[in-house]
N, C-alpha and C. Protein backbone atom coordinates (compact mmCIF):
# COMPACT_ATOMS: atom_id res chain seq x y z
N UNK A 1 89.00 108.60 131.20
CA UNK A 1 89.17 108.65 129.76
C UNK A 1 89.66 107.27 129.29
N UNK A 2 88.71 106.74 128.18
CA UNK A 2 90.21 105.26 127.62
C UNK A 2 90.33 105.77 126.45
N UNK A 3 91.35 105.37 126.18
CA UNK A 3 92.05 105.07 125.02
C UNK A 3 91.71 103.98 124.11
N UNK A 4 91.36 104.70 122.51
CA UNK A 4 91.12 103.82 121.81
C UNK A 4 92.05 103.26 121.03
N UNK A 5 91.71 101.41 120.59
CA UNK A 5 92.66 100.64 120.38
C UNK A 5 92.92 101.26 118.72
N UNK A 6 94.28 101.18 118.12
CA UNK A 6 94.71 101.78 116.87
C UNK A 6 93.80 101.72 115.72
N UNK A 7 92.85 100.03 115.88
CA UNK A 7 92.05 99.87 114.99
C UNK A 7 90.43 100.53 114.93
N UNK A 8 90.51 101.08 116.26
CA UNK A 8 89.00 101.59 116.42
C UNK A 8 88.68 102.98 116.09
N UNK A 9 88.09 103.57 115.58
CA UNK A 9 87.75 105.20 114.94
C UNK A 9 86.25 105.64 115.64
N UNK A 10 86.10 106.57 115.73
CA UNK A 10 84.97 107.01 116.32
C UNK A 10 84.10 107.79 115.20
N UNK A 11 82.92 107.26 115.21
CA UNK A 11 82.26 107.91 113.83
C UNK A 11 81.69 109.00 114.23
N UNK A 12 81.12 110.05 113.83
CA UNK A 12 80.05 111.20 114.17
C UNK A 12 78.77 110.77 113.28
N UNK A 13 77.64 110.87 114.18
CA UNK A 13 76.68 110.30 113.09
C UNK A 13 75.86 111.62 112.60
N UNK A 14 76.16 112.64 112.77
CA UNK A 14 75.60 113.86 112.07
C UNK A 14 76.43 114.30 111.06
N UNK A 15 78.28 113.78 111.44
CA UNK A 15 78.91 113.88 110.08
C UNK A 15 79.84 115.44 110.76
N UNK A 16 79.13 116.06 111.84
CA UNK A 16 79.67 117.47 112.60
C UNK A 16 81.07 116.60 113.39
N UNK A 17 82.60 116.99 113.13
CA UNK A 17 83.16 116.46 113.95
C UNK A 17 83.35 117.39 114.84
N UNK A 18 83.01 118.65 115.18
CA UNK A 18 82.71 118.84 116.54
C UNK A 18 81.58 118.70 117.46
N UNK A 19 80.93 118.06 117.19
CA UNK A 19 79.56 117.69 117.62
C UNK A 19 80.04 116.15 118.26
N UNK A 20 80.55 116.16 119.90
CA UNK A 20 80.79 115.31 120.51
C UNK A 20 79.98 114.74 121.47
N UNK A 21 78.51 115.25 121.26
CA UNK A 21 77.55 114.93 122.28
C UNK A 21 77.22 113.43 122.17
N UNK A 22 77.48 112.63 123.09
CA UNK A 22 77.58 111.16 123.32
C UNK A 22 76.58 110.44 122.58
N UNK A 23 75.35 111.04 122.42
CA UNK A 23 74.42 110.37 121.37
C UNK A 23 74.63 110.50 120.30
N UNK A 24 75.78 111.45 119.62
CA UNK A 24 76.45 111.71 118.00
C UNK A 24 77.52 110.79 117.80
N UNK A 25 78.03 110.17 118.70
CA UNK A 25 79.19 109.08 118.72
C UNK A 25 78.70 107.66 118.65
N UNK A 26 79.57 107.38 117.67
CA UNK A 26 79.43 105.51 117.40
C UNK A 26 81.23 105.22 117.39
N UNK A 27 81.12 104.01 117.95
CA UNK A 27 82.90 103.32 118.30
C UNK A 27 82.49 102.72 116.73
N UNK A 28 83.68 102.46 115.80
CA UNK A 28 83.79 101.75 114.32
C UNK A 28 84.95 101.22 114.79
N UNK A 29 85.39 100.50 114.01
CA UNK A 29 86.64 100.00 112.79
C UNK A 29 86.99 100.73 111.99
N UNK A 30 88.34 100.96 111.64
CA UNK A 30 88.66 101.77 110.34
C UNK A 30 88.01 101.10 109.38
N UNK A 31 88.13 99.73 108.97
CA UNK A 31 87.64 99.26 107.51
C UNK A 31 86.08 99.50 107.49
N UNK A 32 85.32 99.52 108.44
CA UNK A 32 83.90 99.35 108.45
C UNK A 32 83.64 101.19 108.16
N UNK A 33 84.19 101.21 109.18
CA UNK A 33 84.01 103.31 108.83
C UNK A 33 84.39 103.69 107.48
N UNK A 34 85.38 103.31 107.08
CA UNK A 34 85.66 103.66 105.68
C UNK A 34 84.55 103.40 104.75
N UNK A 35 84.37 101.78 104.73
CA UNK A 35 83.35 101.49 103.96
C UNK A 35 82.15 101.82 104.14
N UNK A 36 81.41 102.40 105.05
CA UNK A 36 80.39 103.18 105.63
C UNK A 36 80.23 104.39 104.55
N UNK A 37 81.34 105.52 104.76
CA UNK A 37 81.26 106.46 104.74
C UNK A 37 81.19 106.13 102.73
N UNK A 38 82.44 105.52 102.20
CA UNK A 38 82.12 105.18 100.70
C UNK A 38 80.98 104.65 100.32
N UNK A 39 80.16 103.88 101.01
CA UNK A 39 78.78 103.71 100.70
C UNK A 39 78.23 104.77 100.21
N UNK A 40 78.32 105.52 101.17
CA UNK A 40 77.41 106.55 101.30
C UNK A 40 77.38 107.49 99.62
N UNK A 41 78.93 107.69 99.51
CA UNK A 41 79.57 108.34 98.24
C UNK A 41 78.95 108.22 97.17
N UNK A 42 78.95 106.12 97.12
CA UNK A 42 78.49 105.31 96.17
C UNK A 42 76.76 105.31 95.93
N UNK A 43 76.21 105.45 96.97
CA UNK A 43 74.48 105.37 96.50
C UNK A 43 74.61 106.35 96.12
N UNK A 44 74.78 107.94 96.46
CA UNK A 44 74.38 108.93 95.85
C UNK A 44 74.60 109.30 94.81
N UNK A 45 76.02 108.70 94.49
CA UNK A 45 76.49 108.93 92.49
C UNK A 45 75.05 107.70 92.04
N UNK A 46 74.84 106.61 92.80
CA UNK A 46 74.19 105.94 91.70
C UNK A 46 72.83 106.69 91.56
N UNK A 47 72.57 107.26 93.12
CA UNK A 47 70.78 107.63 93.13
C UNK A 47 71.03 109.04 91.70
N UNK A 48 71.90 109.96 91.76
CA UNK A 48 72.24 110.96 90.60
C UNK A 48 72.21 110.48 89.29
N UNK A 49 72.92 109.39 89.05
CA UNK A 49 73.14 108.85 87.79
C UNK A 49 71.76 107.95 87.30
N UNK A 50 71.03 107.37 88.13
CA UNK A 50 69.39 106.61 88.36
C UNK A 50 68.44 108.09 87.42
N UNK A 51 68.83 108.95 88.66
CA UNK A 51 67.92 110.17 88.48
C UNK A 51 67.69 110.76 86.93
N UNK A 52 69.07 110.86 86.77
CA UNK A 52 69.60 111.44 85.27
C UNK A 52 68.88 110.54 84.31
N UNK A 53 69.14 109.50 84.50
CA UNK A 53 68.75 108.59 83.25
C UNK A 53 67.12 108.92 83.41
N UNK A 54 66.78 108.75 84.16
CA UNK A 54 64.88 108.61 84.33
C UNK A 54 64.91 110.08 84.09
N UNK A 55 65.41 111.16 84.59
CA UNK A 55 64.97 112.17 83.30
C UNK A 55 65.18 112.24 82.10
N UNK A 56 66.11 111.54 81.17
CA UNK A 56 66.35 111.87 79.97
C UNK A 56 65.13 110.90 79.34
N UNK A 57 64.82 109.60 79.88
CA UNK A 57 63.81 108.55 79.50
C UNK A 57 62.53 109.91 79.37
N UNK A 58 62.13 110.44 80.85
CA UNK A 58 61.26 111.47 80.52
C UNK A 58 60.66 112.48 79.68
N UNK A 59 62.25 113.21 78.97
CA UNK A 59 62.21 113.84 78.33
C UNK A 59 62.15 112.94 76.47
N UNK A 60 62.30 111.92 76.35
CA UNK A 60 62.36 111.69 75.11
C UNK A 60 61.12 111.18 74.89
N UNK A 61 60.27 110.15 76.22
CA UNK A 61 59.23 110.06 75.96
C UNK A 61 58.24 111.23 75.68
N UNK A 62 58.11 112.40 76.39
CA UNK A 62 57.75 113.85 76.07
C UNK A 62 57.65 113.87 74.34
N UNK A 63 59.14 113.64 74.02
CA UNK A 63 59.61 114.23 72.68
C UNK A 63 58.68 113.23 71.49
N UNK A 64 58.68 112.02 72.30
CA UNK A 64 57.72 110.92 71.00
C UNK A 64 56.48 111.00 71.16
N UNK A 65 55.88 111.72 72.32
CA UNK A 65 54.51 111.70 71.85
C UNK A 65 53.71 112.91 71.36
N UNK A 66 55.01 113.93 71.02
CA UNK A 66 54.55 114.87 70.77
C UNK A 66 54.83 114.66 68.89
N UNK A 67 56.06 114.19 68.52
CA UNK A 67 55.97 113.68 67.30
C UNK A 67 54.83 112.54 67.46
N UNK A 68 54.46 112.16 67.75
CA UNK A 68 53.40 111.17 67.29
C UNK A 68 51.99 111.68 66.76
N UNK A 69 51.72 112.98 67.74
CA UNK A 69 50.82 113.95 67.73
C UNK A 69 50.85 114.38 66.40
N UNK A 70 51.91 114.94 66.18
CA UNK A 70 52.03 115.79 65.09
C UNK A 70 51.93 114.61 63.42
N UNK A 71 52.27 113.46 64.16
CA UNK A 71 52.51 113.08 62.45
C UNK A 71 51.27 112.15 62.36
């Protein structure tokens, strides 16, 4: 068994922390793991907030060419 140094964290790359099967393990850094994992946080609010906007663009374009139709 070793012992890991204070600064090193062990990541799970399925995200299962009981899922210790040696190909689910990566050795990190706390700062790198942290920032890893907040990445992760961070694209998905933006890919949500991306998403949102390109539907509302969707829906208004919808809305002007149907007034356009009409007038």
């Amino acid at each position: 068994m070793v012992k890991l140094e204070s600064f090193e964290v062990v990541h799970h790359k399925n995200g299962v922390r009981t899922d210790n099967r040696l190909e689910n393990l990566e050795l990190s850094v706390a700062g790198a793991h942290h920032k890893e994992h907040s990445k992760g946080y961070v694209d998905g609010f933006n890919k949500g907030y991306t998403d949102g906007l390109s539907k509302r663009i969707r829906e208004l374009e919808e809305r002007l060419q149907k007034y356009e139709t009409v007038t």
